[in-house]
N, C-alpha and C. Protein backbone atom coordinates (compact mmCIF):
# COMPACT_ATOMS: atom_id res chain seq x y z
N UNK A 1 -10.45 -3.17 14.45
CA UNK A 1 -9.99 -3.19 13.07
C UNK A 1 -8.49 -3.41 13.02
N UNK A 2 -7.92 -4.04 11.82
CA UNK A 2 -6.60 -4.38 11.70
C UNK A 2 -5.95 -3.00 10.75
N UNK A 3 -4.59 -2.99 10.65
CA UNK A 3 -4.20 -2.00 9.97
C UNK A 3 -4.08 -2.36 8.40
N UNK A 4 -4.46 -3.39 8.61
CA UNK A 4 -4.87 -3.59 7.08
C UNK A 4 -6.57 -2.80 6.69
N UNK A 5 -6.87 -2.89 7.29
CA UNK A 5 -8.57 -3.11 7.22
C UNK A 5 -8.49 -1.29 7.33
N UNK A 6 -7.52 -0.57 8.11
CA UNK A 6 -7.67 0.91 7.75
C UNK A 6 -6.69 1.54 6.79
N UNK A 7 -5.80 0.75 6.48
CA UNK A 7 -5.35 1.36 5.19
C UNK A 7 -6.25 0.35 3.96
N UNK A 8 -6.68 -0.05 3.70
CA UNK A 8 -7.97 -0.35 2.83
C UNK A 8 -9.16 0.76 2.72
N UNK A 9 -8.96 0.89 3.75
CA UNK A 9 -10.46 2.69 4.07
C UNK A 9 -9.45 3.88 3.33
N UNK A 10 -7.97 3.89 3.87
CA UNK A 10 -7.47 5.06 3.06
C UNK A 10 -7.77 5.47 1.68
N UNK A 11 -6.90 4.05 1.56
CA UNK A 11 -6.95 3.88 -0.64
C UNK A 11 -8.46 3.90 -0.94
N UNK A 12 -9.38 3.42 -0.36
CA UNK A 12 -10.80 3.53 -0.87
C UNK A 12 -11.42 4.81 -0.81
N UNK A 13 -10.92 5.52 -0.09
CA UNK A 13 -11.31 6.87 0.48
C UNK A 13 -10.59 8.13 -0.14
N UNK A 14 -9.56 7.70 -0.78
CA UNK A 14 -8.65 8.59 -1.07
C UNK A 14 -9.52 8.71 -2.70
N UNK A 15 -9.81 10.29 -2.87
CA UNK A 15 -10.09 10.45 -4.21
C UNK A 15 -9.55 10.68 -5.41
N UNK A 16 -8.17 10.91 -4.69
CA UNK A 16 -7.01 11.32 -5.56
C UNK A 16 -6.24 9.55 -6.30
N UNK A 17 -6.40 8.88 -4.92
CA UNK A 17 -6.02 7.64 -5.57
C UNK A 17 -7.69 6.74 -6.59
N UNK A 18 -8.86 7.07 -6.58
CA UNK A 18 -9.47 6.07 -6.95
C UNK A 18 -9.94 6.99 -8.70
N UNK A 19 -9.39 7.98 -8.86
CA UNK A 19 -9.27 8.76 -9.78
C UNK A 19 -8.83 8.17 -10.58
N UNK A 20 -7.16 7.69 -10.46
CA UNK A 20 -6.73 6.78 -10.88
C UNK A 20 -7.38 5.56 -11.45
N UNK A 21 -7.67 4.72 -9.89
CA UNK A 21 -7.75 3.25 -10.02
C UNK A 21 -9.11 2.74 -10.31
N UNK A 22 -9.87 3.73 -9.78
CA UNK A 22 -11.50 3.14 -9.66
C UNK A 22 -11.77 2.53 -8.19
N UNK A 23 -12.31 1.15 -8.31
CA UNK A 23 -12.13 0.11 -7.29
C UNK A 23 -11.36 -0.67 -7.36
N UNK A 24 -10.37 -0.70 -8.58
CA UNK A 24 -9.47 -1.89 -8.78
C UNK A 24 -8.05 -2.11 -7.64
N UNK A 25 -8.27 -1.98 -6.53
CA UNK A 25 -7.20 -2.30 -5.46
C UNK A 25 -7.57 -3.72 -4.70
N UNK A 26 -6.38 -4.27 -4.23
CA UNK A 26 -6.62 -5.33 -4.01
C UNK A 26 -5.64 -5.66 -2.95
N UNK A 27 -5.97 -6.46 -2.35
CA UNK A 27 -4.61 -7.36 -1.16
C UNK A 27 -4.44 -8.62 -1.80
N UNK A 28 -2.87 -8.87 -1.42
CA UNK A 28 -2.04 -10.00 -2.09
C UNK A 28 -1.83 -10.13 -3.45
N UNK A 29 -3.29 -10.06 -3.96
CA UNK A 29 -2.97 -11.01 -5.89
C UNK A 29 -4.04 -9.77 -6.51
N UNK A 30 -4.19 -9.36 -7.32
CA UNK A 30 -4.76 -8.68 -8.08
C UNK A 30 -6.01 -9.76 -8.79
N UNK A 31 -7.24 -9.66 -8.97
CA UNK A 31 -8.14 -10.40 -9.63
C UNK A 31 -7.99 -10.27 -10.87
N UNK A 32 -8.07 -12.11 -11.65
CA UNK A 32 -7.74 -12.46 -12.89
C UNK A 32 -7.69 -11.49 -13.87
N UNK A 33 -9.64 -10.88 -13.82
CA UNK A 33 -9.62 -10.26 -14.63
C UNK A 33 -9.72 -8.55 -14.51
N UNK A 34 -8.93 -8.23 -13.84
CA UNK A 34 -8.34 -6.84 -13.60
C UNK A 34 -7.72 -6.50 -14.43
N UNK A 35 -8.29 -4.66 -14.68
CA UNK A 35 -7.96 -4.03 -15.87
C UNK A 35 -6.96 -2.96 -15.46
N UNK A 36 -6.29 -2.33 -16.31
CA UNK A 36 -5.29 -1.64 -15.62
C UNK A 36 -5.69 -0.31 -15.66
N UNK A 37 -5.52 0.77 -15.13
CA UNK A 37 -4.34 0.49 -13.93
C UNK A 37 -5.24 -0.54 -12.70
N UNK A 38 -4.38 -0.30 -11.87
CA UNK A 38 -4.87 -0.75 -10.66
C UNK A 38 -3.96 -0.91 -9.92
N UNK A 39 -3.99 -1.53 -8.34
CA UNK A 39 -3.37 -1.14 -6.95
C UNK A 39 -3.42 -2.75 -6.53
N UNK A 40 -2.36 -3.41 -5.54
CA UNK A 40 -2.28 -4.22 -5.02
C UNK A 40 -1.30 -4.01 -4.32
N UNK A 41 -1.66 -4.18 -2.27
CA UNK A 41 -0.56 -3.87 -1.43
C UNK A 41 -0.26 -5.46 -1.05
N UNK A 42 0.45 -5.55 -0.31
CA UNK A 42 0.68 -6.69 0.42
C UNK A 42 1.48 -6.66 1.49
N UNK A 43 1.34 -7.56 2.97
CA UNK A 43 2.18 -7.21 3.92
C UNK A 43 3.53 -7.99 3.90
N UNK A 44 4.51 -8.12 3.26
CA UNK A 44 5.99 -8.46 3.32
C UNK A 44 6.25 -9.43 4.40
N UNK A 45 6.81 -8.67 5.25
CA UNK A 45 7.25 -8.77 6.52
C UNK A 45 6.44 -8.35 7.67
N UNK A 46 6.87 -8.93 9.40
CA UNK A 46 6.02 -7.95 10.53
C UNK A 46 7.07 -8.67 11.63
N UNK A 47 6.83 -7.07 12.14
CA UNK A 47 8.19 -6.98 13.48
C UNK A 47 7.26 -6.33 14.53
N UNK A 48 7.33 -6.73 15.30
CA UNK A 48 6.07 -6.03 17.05
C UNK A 48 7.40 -5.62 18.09
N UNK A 49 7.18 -4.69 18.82
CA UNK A 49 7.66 -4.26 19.74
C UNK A 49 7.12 -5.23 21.15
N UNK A 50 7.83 -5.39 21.78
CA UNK A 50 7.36 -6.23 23.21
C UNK A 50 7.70 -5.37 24.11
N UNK A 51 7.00 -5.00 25.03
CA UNK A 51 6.79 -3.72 26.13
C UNK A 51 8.03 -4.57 27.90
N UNK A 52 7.69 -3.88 28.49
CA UNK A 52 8.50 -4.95 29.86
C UNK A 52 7.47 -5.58 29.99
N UNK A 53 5.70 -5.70 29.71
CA UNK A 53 5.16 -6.01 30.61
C UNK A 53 4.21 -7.40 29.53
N UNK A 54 5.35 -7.62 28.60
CA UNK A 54 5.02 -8.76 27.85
C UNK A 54 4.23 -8.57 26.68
N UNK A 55 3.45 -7.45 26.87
CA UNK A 55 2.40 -7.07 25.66
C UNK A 55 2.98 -6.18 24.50
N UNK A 56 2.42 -6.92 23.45
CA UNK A 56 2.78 -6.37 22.09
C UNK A 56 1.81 -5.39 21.63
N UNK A 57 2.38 -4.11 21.72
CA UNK A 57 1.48 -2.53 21.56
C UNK A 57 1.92 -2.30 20.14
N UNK A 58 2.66 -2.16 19.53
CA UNK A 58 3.05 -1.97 18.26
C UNK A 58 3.37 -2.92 17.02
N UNK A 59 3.09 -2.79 16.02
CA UNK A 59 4.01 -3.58 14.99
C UNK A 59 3.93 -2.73 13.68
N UNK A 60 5.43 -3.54 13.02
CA UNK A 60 6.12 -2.35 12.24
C UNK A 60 5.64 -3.25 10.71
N UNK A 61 4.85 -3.13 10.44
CA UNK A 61 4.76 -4.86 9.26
C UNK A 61 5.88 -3.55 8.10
N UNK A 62 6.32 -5.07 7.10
CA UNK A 62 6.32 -3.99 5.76
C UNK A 62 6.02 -4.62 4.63
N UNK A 63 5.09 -3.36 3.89
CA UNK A 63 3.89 -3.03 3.36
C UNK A 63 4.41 -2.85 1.97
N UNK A 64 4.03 -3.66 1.00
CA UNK A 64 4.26 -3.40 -0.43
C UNK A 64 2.97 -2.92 -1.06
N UNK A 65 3.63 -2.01 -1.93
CA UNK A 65 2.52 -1.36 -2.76
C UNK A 65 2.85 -1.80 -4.13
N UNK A 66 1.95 -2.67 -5.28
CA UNK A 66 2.45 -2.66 -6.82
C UNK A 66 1.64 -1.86 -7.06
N UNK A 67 1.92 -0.72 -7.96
CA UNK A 67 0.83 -0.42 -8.84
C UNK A 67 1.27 -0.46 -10.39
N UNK A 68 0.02 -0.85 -11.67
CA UNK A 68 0.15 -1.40 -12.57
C UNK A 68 -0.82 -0.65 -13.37
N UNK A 69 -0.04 -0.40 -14.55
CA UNK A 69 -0.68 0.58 -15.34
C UNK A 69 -0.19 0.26 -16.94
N UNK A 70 -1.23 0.46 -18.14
CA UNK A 70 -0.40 0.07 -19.41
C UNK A 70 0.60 1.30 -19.98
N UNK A 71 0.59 2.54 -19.31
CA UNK A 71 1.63 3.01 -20.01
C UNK A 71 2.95 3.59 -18.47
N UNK A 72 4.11 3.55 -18.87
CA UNK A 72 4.95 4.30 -17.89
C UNK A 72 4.49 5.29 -17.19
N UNK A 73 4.10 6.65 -18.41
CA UNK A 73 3.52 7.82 -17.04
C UNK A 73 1.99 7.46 -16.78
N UNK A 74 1.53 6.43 -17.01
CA UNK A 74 0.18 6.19 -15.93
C UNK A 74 0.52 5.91 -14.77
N UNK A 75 1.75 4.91 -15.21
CA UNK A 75 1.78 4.24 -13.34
C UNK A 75 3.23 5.02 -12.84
N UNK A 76 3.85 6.10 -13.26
CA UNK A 76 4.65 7.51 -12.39
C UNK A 76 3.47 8.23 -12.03
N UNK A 77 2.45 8.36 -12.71
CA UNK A 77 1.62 9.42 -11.75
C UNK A 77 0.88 8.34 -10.81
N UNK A 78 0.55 7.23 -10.78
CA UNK A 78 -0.32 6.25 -9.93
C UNK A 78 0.78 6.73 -8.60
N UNK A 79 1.98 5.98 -8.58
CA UNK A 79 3.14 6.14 -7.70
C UNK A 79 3.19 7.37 -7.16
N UNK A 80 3.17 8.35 -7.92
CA UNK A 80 3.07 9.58 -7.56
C UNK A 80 1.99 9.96 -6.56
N UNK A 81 0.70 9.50 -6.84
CA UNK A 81 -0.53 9.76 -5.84
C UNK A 81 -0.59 8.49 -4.68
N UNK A 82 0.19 7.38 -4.95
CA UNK A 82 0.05 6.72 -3.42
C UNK A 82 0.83 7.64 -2.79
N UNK A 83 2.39 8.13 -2.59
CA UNK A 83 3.54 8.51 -1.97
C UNK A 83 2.75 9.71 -1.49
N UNK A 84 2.20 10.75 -1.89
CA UNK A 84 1.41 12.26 -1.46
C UNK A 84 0.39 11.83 -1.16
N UNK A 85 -0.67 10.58 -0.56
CA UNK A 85 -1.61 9.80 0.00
C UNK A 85 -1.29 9.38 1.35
N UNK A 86 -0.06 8.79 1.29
CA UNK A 86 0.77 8.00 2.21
C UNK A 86 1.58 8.55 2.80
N UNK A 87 2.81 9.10 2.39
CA UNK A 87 3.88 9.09 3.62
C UNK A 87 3.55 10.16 4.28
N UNK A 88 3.89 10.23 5.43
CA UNK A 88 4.03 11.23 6.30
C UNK A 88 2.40 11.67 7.07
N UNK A 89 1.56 10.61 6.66
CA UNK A 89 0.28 10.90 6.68
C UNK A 89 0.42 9.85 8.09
N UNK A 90 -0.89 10.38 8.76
CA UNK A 90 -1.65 9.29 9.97
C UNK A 90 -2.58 8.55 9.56
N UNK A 91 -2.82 7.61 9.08
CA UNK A 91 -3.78 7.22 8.64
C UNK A 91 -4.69 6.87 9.11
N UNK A 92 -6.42 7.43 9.21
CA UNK A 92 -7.83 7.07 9.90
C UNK A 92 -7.94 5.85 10.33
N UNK A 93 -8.07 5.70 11.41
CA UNK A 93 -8.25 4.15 11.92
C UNK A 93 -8.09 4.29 13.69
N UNK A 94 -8.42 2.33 14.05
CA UNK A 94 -8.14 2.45 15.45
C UNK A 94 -6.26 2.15 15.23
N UNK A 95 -5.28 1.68 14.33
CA UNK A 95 -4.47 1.33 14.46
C UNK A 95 -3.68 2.23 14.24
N UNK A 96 -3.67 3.38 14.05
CA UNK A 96 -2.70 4.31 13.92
C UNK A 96 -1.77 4.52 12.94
N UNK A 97 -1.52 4.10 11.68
CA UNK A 97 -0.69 3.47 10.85
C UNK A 97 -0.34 4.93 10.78
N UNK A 98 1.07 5.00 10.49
CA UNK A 98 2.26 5.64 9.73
C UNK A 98 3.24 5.19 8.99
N UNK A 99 3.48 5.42 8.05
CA UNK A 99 4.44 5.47 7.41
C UNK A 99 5.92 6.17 6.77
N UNK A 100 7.35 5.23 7.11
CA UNK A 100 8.10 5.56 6.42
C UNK A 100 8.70 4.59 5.32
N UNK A 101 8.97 5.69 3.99
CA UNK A 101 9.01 5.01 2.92
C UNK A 101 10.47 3.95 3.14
N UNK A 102 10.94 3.17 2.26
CA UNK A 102 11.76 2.05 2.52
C UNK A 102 11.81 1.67 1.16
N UNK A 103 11.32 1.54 0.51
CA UNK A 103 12.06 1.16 -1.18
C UNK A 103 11.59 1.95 -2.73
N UNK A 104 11.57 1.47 -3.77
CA UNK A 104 11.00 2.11 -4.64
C UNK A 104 11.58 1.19 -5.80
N UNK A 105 10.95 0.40 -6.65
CA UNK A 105 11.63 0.20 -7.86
C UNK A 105 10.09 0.22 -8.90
N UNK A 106 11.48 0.24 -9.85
CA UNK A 106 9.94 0.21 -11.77
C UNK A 106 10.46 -0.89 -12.01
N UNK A 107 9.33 -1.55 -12.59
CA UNK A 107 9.30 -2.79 -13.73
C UNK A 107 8.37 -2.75 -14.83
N UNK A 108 8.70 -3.77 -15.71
CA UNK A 108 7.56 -3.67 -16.98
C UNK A 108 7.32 -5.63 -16.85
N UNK A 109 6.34 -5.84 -16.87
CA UNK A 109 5.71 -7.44 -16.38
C UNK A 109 5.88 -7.77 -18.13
N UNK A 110 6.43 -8.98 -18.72
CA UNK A 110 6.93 -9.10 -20.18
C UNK A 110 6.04 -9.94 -20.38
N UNK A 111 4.84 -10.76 -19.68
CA UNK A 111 3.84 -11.31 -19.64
C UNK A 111 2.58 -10.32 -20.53
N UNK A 112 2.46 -9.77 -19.25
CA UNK A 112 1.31 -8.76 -19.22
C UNK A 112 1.39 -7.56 -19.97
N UNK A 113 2.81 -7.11 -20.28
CA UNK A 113 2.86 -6.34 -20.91
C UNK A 113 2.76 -4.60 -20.13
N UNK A 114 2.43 -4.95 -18.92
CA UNK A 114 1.93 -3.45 -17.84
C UNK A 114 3.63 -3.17 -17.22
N UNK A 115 3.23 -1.86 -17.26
CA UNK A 115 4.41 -0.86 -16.49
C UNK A 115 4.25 -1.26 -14.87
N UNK A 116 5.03 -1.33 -13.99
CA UNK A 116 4.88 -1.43 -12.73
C UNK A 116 5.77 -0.49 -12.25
N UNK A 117 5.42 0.05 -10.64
CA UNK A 117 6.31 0.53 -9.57
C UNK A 117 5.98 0.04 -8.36
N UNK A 118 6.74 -0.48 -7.55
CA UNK A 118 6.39 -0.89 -6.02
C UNK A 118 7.28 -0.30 -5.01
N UNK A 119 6.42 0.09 -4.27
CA UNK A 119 6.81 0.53 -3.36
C UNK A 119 6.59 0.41 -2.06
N UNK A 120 7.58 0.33 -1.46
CA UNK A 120 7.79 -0.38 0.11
C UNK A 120 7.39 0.55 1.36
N UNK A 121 6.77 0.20 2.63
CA UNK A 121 6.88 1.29 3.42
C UNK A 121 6.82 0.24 4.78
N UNK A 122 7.22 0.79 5.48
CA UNK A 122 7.69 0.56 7.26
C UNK A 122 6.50 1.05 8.03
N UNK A 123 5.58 0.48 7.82
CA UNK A 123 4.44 0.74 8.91
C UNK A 123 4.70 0.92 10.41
N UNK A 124 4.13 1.42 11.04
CA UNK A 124 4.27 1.80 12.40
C UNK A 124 2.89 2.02 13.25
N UNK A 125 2.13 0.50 13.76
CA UNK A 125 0.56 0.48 13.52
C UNK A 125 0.36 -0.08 15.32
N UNK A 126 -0.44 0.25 15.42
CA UNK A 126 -0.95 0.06 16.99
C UNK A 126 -1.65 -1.51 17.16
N UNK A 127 -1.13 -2.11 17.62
CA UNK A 127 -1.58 -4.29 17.45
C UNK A 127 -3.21 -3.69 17.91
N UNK A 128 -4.36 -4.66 17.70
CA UNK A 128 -5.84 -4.45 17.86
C UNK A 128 -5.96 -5.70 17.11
C-alpha cells in the first residue's frame, strides 16, 4: 500500500472526521457535484531520503488538506477535526505516515461561495 492509500483508510475511518464529511473526501479535485462540506488532500511536493546503500526507505511528500464548508465555523470545526485526527498521530498502514504540521491558511472561494482552510503537513512515510 502507498501512503496515500493509508491515509485514505484514516479519513475514512476516522468517525470524528466522516461526522463531518460523510464520504465526501477526495484526492486532487473534489467531484463536480460535491456537496459541502467536504475534504480534498493532495500531494504538493515529495522529497525521499537516499540511504549509503542507494535505496530510498523514506519520503517526506507534502500533503495538502482543503476542507470546504458553506459556513466559516463549519469548516473551523472541519479543520479542527483533521489537526486532532492527524498531527502527532501514526497513522495505520504499511507506510508509517506521520505528520508535522507546515502551514495553515482560510479562504472563501467567490465562485462557489464555500469557506475554505488548507492545511499543509510534512509527511514522514516509509517508500512501499
Amino acid at each position: 500500500m502507498s501512503y496515500q492509500s493509508d491515509i485514505n483508510d484514516a479519513i475514512t475511518d476516522s468517525s470524528v472526521i466522516t461526522a463531518l464529511i460523510g464520504d465526501r473526501f477526495f484526492w486532487d479535485v473534489a467531484d463536480d457535484d460535491a456537496t459541502a462540506p467536504f475534504l480534498v488532500a493532495q500531494t504538493i511536493s515529495t522529497d525521499s531520503d537516499t540511504c549509503h546503500d542507494g535505496s530510498r526507505d523514506w519520503s517526506f511528500p507534502l500533503i495538502q488538506f482543503s476542507a470546504w464548508a458553506a459556513t466559516k465555523s463549519e469548516v473551523i470545526t472541519l479543520g479542527a477535526a483533521i489537526k486532532s485526527e492527524l498531527e502527532g498521530q501514526r497513522i495505520p498502514g504499511n507506510s508509517q505516515v506521520t505528520f508535522s504540521f507546515s502551514g495553515e491558511n482560510s479562504t472563501r472561494d467567490q465562485e462557489t461561495k464555500l469557506y475554505g482552510v488548507i492545511i499543509d503537513y510534512r509527511a514522514h512515510a516509509l517508500t512501499n
